[in-house]
N, C-alpha and C. Protein backbone atom coordinates (compact mmCIF):
# COMPACT_ATOMS: atom_id res chain seq x y z
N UNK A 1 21.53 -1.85 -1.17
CA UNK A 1 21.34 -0.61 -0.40
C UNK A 1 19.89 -0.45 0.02
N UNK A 2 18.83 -0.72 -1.03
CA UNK A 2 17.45 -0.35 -0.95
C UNK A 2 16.74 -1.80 0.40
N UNK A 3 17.23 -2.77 0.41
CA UNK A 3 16.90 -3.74 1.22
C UNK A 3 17.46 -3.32 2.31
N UNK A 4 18.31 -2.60 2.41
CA UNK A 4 19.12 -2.49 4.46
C UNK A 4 18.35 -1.22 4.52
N UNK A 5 18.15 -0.75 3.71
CA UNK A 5 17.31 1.01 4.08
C UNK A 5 15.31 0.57 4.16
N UNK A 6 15.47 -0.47 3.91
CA UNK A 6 13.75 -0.86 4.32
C UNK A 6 13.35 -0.87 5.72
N UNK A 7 14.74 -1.73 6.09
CA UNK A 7 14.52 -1.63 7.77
C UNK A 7 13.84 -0.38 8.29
N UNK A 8 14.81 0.57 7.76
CA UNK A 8 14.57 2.39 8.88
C UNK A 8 12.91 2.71 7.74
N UNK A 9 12.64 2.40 6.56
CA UNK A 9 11.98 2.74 6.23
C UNK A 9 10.41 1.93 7.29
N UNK A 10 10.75 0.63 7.60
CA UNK A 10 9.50 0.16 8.49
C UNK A 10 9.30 0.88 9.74
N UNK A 11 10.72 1.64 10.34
CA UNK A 11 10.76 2.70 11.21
C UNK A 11 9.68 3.51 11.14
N UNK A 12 10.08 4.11 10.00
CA UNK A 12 9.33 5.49 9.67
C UNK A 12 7.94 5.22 9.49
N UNK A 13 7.51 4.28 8.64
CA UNK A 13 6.07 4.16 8.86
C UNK A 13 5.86 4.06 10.06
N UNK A 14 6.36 2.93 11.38
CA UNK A 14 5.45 3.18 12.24
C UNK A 14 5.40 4.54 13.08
N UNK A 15 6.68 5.20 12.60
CA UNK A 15 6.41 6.89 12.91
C UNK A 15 5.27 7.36 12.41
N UNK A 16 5.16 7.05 11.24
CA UNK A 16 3.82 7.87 10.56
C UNK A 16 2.29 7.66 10.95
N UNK A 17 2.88 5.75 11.66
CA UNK A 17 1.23 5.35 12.09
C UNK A 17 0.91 5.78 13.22
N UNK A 18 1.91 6.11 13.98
CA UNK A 18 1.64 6.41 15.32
C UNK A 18 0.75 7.82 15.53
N UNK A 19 2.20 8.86 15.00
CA UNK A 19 1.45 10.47 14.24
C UNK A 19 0.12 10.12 13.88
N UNK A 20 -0.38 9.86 13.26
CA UNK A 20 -1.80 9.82 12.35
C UNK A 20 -2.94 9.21 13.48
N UNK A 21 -2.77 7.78 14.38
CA UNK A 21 -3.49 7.72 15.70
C UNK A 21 -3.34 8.79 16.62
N UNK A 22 -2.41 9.23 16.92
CA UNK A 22 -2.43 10.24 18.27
C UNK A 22 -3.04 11.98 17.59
N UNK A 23 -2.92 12.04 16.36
CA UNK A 23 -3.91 13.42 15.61
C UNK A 23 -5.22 13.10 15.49
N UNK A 24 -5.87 11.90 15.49
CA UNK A 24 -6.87 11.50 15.77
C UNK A 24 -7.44 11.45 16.97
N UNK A 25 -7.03 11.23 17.66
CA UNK A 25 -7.55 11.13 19.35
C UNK A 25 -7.46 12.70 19.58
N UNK A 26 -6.70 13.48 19.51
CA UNK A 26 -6.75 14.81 20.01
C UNK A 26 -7.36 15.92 18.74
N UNK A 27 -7.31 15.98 17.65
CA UNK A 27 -7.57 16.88 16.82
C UNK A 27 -9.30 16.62 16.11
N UNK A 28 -9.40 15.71 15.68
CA UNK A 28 -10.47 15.13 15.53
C UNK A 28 -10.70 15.35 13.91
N UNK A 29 -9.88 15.97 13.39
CA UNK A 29 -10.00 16.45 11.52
C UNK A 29 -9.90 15.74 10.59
N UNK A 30 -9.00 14.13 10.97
CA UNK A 30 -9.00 13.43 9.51
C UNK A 30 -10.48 12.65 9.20
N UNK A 31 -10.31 12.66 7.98
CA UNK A 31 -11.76 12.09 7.37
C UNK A 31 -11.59 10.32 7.18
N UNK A 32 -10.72 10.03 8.00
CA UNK A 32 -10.25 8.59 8.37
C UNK A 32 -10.11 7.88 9.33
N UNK A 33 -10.91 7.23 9.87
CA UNK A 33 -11.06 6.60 11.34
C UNK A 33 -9.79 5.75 11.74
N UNK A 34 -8.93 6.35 12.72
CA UNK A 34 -7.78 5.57 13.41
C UNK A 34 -6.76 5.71 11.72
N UNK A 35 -6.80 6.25 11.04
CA UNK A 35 -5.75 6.94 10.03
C UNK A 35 -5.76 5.86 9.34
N UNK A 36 -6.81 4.77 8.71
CA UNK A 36 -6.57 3.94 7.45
C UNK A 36 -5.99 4.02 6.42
N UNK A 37 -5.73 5.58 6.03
CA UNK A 37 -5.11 5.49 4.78
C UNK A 37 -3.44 5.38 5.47
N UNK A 38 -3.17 5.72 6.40
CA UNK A 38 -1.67 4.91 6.92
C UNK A 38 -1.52 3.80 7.15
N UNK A 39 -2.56 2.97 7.60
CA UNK A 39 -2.52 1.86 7.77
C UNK A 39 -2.54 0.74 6.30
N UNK A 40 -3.15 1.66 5.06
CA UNK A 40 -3.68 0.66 3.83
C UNK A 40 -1.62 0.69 3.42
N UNK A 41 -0.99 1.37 3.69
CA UNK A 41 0.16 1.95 3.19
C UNK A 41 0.99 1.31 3.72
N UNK A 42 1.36 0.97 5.01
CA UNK A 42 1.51 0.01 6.16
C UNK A 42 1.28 -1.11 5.70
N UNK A 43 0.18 -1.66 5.83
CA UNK A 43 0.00 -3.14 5.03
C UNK A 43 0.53 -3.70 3.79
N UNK A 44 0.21 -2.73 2.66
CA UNK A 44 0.77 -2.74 1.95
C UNK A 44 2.01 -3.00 1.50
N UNK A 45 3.03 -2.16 2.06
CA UNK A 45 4.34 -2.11 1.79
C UNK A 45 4.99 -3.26 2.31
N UNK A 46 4.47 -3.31 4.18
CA UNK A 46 4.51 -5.06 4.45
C UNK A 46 4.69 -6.28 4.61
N UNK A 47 3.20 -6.31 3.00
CA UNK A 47 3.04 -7.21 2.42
C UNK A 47 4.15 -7.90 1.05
N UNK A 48 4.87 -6.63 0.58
CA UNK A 48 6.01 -6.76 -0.17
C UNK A 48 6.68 -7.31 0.36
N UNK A 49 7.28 -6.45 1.48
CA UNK A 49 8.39 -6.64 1.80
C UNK A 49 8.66 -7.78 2.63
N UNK A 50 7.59 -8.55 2.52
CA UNK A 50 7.96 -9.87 3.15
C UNK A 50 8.75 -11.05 2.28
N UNK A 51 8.91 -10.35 1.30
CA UNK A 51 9.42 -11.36 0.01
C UNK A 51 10.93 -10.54 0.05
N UNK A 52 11.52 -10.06 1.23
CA UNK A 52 12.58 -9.00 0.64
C UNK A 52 13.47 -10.59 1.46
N UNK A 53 14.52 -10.42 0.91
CA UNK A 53 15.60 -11.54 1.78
C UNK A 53 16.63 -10.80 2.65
N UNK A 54 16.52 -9.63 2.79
CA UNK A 54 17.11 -9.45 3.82
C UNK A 54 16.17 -8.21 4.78
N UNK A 55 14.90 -8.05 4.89
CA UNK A 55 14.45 -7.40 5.73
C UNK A 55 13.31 -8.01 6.29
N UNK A 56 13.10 -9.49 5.61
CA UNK A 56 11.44 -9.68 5.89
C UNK A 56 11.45 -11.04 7.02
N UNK A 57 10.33 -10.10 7.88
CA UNK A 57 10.62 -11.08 9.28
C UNK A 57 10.53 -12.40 9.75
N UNK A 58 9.85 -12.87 8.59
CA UNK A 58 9.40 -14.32 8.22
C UNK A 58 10.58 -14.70 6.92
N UNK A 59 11.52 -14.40 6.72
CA UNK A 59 12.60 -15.03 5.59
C UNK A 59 12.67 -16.31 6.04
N UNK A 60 12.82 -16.90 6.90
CA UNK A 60 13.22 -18.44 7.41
C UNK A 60 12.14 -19.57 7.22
N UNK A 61 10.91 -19.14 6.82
CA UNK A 61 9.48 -19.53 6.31
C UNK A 61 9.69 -20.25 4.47
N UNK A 62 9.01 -21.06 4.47
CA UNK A 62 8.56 -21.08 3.26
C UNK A 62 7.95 -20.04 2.03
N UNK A 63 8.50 -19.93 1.16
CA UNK A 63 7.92 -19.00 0.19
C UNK A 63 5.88 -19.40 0.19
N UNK A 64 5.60 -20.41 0.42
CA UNK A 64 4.35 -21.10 0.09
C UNK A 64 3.44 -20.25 1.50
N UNK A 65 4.28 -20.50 2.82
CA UNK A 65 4.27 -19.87 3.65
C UNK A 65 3.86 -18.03 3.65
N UNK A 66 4.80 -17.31 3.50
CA UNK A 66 5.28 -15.94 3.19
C UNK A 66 4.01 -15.56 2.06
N UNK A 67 3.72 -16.59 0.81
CA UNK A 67 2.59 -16.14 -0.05
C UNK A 67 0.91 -15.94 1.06
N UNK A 68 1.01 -16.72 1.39
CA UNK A 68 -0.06 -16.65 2.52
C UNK A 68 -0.13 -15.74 3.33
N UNK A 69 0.80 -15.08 4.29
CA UNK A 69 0.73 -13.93 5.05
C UNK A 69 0.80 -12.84 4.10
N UNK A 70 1.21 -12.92 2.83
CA UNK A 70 1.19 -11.93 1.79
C UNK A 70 -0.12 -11.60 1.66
N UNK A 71 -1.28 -12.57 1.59
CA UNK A 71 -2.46 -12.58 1.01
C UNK A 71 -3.02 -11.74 2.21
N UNK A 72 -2.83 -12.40 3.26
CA UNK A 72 -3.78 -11.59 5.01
C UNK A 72 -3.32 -10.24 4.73
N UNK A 73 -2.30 -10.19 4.82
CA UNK A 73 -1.74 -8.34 4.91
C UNK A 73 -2.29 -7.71 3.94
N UNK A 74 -2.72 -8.34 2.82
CA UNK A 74 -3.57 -7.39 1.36
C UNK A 74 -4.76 -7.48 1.37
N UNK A 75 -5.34 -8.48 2.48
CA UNK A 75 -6.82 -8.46 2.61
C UNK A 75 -6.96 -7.40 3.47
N UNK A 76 -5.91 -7.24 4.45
CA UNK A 76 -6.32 -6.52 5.46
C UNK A 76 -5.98 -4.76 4.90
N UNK A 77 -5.13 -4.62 4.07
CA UNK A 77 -4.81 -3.38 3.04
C UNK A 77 -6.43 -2.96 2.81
N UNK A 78 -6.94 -3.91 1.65
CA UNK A 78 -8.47 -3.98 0.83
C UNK A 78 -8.80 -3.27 1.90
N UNK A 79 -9.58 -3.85 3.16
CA UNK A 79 -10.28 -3.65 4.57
C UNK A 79 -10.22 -2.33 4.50
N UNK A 80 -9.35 -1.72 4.78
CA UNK A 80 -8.68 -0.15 5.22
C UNK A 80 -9.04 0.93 4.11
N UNK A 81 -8.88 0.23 2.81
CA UNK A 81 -9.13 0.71 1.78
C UNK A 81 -11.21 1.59 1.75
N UNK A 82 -11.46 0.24 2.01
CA UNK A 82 -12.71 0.45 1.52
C UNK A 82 -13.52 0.92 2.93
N UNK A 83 -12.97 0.48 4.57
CA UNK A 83 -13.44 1.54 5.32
C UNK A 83 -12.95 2.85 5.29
N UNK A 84 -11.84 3.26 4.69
CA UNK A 84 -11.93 4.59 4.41
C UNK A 84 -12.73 5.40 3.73
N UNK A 85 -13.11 4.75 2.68
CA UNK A 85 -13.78 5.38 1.05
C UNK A 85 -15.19 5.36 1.73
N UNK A 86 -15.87 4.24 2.41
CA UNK A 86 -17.28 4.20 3.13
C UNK A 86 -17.25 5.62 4.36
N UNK A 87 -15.96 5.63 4.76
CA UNK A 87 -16.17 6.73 6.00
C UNK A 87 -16.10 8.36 5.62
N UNK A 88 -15.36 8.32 4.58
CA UNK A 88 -15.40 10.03 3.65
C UNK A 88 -16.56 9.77 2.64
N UNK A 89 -17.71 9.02 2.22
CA UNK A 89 -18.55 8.88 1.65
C UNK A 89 -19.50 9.46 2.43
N UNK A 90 -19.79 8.80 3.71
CA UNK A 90 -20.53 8.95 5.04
C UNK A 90 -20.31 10.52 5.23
N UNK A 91 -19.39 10.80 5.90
CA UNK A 91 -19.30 12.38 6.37
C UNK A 91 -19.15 13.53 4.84
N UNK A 92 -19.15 13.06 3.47
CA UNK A 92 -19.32 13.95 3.16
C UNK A 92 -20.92 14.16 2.64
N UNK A 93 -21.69 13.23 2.64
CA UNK A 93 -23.10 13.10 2.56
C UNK A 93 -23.84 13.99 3.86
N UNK A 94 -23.49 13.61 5.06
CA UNK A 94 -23.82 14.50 6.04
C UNK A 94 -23.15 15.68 6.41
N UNK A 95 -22.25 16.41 5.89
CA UNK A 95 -21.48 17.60 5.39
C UNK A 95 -22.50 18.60 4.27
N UNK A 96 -23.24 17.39 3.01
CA UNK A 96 -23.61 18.14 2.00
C UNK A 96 -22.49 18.51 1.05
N UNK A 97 -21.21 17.76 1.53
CA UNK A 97 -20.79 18.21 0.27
C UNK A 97 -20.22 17.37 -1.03
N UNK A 98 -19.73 17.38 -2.09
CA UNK A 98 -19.74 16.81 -3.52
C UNK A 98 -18.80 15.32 -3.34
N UNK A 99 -19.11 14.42 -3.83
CA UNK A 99 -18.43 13.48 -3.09
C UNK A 99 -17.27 12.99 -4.98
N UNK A 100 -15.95 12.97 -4.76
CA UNK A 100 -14.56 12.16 -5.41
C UNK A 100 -14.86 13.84 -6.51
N UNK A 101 -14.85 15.13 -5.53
CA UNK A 101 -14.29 16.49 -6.19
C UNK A 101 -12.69 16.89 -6.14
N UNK A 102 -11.70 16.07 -5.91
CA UNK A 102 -10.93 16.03 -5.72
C UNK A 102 -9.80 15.12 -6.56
N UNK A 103 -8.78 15.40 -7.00
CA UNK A 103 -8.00 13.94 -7.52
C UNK A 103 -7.69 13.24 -6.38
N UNK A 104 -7.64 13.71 -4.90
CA UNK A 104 -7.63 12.92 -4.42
C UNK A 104 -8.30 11.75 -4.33
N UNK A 105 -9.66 11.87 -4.17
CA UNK A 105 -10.83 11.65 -4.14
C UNK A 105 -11.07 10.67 -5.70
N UNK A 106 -10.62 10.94 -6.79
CA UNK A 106 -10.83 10.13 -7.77
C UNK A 106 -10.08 8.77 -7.61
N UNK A 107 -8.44 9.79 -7.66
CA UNK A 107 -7.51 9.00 -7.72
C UNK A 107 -7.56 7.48 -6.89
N UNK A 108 -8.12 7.94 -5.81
CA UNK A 108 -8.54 7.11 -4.60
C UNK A 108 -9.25 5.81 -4.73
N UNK A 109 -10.55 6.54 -5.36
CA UNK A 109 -11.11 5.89 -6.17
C UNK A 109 -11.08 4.68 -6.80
N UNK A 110 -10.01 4.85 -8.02
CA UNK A 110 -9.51 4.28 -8.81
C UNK A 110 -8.69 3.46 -8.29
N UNK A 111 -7.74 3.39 -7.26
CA UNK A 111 -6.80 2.27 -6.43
C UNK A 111 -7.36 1.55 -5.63
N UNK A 112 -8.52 2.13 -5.10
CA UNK A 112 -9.75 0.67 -4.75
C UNK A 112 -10.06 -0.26 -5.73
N UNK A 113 -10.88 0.46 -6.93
CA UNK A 113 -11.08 -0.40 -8.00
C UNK A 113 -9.77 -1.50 -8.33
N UNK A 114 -8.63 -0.79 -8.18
CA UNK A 114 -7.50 -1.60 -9.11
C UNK A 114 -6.77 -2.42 -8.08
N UNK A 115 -7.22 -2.43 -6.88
CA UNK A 115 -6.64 -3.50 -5.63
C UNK A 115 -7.17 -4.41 -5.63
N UNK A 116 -8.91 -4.42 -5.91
CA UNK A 116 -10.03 -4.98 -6.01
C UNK A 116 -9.91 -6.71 -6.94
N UNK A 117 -9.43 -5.71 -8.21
CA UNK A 117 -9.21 -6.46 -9.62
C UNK A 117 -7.80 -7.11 -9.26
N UNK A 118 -7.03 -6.53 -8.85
CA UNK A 118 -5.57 -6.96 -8.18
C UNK A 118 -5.49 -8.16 -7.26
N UNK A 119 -6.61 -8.00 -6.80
CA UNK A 119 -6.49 -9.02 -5.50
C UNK A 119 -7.23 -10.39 -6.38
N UNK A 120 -8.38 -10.20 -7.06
CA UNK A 120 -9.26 -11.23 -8.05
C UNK A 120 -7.87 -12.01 -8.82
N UNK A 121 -7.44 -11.52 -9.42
CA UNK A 121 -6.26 -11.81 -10.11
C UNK A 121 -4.99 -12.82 -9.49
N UNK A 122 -4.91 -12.36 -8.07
CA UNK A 122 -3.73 -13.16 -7.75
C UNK A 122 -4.66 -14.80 -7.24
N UNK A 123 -5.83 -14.94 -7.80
CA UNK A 123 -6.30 -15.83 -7.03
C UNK A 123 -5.19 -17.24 -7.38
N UNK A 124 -5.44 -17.43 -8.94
CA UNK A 124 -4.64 -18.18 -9.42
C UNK A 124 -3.21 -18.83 -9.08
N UNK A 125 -2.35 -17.51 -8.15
CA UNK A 125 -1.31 -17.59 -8.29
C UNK A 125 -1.25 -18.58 -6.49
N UNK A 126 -2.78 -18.76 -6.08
CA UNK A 126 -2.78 -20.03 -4.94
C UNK A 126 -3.71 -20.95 -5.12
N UNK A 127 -4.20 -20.64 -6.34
CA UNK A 127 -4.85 -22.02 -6.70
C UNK A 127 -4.56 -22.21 -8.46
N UNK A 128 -3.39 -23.02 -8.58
CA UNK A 128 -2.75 -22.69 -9.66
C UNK A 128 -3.96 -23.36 -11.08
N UNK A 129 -4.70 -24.41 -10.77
CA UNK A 129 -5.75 -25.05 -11.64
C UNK A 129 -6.18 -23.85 -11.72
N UNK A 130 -6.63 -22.73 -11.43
CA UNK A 130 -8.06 -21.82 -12.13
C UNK A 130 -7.34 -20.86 -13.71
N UNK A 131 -6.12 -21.36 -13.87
CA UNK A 131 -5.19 -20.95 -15.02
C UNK A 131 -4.17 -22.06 -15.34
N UNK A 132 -5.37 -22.64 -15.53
CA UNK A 132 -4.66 -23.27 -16.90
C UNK A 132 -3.68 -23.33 -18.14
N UNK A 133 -2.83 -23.37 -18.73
CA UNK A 133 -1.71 -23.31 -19.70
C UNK A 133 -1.07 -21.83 -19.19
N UNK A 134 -1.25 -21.53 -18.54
CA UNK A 134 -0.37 -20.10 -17.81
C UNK A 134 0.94 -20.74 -16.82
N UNK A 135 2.04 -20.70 -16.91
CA UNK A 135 3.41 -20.93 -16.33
C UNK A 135 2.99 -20.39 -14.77
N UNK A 136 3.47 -20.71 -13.69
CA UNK A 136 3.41 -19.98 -12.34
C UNK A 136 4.26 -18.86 -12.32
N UNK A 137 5.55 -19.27 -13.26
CA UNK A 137 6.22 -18.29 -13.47
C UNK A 137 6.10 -16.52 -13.60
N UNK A 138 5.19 -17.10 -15.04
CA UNK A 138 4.69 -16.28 -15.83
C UNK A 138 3.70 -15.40 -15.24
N UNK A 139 2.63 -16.06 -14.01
CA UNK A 139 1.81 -15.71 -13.41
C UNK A 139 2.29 -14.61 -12.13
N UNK A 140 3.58 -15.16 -11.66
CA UNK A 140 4.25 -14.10 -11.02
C UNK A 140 4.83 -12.90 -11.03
N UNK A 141 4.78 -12.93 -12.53
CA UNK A 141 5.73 -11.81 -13.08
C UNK A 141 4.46 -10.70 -13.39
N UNK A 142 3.85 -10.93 -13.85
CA UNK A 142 2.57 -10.19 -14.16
C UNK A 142 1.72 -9.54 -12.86
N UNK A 143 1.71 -10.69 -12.12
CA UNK A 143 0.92 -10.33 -11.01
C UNK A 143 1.95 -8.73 -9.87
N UNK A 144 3.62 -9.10 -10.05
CA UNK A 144 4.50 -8.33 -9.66
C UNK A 144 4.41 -6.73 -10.37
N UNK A 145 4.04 -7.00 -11.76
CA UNK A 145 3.93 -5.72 -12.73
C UNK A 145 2.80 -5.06 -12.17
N UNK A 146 1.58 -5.63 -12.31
CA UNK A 146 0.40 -4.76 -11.76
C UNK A 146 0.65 -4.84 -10.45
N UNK A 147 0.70 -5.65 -9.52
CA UNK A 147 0.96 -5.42 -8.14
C UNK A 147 1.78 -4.08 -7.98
N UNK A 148 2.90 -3.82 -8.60
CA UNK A 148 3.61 -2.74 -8.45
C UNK A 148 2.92 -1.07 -9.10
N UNK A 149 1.85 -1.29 -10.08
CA UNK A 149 0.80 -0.28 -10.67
C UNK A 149 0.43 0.17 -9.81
N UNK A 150 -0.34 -0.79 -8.76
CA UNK A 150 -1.46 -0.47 -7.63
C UNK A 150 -0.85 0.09 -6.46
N UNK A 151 0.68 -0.32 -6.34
CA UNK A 151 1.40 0.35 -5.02
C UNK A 151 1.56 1.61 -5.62
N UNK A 152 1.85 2.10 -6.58
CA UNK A 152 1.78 3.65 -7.69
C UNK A 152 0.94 4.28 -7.69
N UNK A 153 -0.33 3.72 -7.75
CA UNK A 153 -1.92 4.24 -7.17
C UNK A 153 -1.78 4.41 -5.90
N UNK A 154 -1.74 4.05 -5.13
CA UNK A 154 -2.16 3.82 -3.32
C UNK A 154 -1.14 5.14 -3.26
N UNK A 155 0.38 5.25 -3.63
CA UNK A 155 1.29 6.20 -3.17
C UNK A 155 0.79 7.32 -3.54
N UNK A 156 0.42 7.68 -4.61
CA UNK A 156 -0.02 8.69 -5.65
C UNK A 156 -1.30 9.40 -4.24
N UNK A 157 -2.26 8.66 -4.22
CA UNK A 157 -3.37 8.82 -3.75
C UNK A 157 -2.64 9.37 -2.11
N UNK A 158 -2.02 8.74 -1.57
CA UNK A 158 -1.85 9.25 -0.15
C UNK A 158 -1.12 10.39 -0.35
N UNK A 159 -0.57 10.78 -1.27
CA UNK A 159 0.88 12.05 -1.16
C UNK A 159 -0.64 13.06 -1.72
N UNK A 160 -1.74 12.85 -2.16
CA UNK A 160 -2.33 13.81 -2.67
C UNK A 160 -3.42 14.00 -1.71
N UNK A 161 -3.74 12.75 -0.44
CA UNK A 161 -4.38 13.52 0.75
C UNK A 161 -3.40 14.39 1.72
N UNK A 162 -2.15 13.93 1.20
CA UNK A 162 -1.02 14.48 2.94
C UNK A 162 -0.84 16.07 2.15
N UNK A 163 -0.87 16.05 0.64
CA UNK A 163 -1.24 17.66 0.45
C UNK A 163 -2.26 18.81 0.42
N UNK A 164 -3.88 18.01 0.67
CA UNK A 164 -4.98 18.46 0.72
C UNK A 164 -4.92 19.52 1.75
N UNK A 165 -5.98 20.68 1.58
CA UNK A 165 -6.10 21.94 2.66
C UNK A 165 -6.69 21.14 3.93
N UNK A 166 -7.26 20.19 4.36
CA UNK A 166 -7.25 19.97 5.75
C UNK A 166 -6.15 19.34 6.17
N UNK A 167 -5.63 18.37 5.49
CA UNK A 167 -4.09 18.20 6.40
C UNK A 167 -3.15 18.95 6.33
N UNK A 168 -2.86 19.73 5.31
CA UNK A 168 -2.06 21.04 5.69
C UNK A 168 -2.33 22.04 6.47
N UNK A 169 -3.58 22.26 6.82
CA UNK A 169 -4.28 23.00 7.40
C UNK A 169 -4.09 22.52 9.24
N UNK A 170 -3.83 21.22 9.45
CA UNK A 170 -4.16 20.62 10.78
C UNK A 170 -2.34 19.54 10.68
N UNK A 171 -2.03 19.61 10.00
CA UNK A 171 -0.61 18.99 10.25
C UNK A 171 0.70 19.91 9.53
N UNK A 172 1.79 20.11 10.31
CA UNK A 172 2.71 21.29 10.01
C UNK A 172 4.11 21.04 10.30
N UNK A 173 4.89 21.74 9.93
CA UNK A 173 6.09 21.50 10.06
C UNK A 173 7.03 20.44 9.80
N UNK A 174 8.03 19.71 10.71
CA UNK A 174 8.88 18.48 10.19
C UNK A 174 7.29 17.25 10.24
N UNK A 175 6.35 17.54 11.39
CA UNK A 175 5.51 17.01 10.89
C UNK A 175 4.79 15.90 9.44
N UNK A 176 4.62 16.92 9.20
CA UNK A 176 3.92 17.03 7.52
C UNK A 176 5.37 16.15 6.51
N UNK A 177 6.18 16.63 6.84
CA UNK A 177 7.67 16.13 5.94
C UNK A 177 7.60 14.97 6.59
N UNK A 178 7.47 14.79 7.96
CA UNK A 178 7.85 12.92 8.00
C UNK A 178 6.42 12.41 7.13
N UNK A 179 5.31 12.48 7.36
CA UNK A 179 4.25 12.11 6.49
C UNK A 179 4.64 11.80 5.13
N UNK A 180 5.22 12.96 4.38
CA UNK A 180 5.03 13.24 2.72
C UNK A 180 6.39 11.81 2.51
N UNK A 181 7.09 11.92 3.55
CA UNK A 181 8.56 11.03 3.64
C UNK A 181 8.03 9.51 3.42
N UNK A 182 7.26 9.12 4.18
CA UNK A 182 6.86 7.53 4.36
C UNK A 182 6.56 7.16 2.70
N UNK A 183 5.56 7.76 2.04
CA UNK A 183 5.02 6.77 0.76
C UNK A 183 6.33 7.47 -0.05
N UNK A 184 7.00 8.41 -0.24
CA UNK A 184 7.31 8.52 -1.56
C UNK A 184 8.98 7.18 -1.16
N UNK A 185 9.49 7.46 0.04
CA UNK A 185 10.45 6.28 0.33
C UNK A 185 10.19 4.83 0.51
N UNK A 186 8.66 4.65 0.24
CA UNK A 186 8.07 3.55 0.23
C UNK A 186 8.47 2.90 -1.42
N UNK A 187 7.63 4.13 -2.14
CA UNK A 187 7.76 3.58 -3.46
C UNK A 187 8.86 3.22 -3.86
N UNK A 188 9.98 4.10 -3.31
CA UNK A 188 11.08 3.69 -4.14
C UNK A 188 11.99 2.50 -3.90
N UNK A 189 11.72 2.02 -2.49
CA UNK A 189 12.23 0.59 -2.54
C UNK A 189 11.27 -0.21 -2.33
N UNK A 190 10.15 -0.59 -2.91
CA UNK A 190 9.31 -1.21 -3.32
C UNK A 190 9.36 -1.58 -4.73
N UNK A 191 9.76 -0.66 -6.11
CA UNK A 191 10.03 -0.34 -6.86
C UNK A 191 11.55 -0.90 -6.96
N UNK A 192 12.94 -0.85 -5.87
CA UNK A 192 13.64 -1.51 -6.69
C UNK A 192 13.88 -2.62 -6.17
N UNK A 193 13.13 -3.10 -5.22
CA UNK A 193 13.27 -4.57 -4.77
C UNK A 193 12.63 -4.72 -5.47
N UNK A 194 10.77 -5.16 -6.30
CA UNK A 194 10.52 -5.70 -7.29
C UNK A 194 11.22 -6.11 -8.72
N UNK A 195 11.91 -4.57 -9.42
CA UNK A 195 12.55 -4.66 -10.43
C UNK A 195 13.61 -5.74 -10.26
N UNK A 196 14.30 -5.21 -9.09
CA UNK A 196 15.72 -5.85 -8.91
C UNK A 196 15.22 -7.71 -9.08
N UNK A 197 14.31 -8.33 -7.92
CA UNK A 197 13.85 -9.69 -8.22
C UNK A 197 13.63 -10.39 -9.30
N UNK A 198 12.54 -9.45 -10.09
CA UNK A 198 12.30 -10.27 -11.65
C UNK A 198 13.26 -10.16 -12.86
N UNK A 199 14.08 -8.93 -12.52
CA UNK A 199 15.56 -8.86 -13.65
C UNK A 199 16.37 -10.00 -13.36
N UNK A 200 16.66 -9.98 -12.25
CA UNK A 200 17.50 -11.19 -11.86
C UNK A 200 17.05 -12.05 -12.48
N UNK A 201 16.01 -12.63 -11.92
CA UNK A 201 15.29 -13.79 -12.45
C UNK A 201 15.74 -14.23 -13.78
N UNK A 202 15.35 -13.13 -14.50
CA UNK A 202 15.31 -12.66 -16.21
C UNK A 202 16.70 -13.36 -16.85
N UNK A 203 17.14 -12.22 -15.91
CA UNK A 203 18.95 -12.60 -16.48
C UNK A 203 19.42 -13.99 -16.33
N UNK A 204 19.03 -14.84 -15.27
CA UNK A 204 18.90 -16.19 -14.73
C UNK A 204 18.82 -17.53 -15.89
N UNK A 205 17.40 -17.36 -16.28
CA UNK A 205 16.51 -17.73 -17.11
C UNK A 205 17.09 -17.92 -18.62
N UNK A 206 17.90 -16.88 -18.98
CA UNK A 206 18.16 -16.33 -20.11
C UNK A 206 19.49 -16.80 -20.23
C-alpha cells in the first residue's frame, strides 16, 4: 500500500516545492532562499525512495548504480541543508536577533550535525576496504537505522518551521495543511518501506 501511495506522495512534494518557490518570488518572508528546507526534504525522501521497487524511477538500474544516485541526491540534501542554516545565520545577525532561540532552530541544528556524521559513515558502504571485518550486510542495516534517525530529524525540524509565527503568519489555509501534509506522509512511508526491506531481509536470513 505504502509503495503505490509514494507515487501521489512525490506528487505532493512537488506541490509543496512549487508553493514554497512561487511564496518566495512574491512574498519575500521565508528565511530560505528558493525554499531549501523543501528542497533538503525533496532530496531526501528521493534519495530513499529510489531503493523502493515499485516507485523508483531508476528500478531497471543496478543496485551499485541506484547507490550512486543515492549518494548525489544526499549530497545535494547536505547542500540545502547547510545553505539554509548559513542563510538564517546571515539575516539573523543583520536582524540583531538571537541565533538557534527556537527548537526549531536547535532541532535544525542538530540534523545538520547528524546528516553530516550520516553521510561520513556511509562512506564505507562504497568503499567497502575502509571497514574492514564489518559484513556489507551488516553495514547496510545500520547505515538504514540511522539513515532513518536523520529522516526523523529533518521531518521533526521542517513540521516545526511550517509551525513557526512567520509561516503561519504568511502561509494559511488548505495552504499550510498541504505543507504540514508533505513531511509527516513522507515519514511514514519512508519508515515503512525501510522497516518493511530489512524485516524481510531478517526473516530471509533466518
Amino acid at each position: 500500500m505504502w509503495d503505490t501511495d509514494s507515487r501521489a506522495l512525490c506528487c505532493l512534494h512537488c506541490a509543496y516545492h512549487g508553493i514554497g518557490q512561487a511564496w518566495n518570488k512574491f512574498v519575500l518572508l521565508a528565511p530560505f532562499p528558493d525554499d531549501t528546507g523543501g528542497k533538503f526534504s525533496l532530496f531526501m525522501t528521493e534519495a530513499v525512495l529510489l531503493f523502493s521497487p515499485h516507485c523508483s524511477p531508476i528500478r531497471k538500474l543496478s543496485h551499485k548504480t541506484k547507490g550512486r544516485v543515492h549518494w548525489i541526491l544526499q549530497c545535494l540534501c547536505a547542500s540545502c541543508s547547510t545553505l539554509g542554516l548559513a542563510s538564517i545565520f546571515y539575516n539573523k545577525h543583520l536582524n540583531g536577533k538571537p541565533h538557534f532561540a527556537s527548537w526549531h532552530g536547535l532541532v535544525g541544528l542538530g540534523t545538520l550535525c547528524v546528516v553530516g556524521v550520516q553521510s561520513l559513515a556511509a562512506l564505507p558502504l562504497l568503499y567497502h576496504s575502509l571497514a574492514k571485518g564489518w559484513s556489507l550486510a551488516k553495514l547496510k542495516r545500520y547505515h538504514a537505522a540511522s539513515g532513518l534517525v536523520t529522516y526523523l530529524l529533518g521531518s521533526v525540524s521542517l513540521l516545526l518551521g511550517i509551525c513557526s509565527v512567520w509561516f503561519t503568519g504568511a502561509v494559511g489555509g488548505y495552504t499550510w495543511y498541504l505543507a504540514a501534509l508533505c513531511p509527516a506522509l513522507s515519514t511514514l512511508v519512508i519508515m515503512s518501506q525501510v522497516s518493511n526491506t530489512y524485516m524481510a531481509k531478517k526473516r530471509l536470513v533466518s
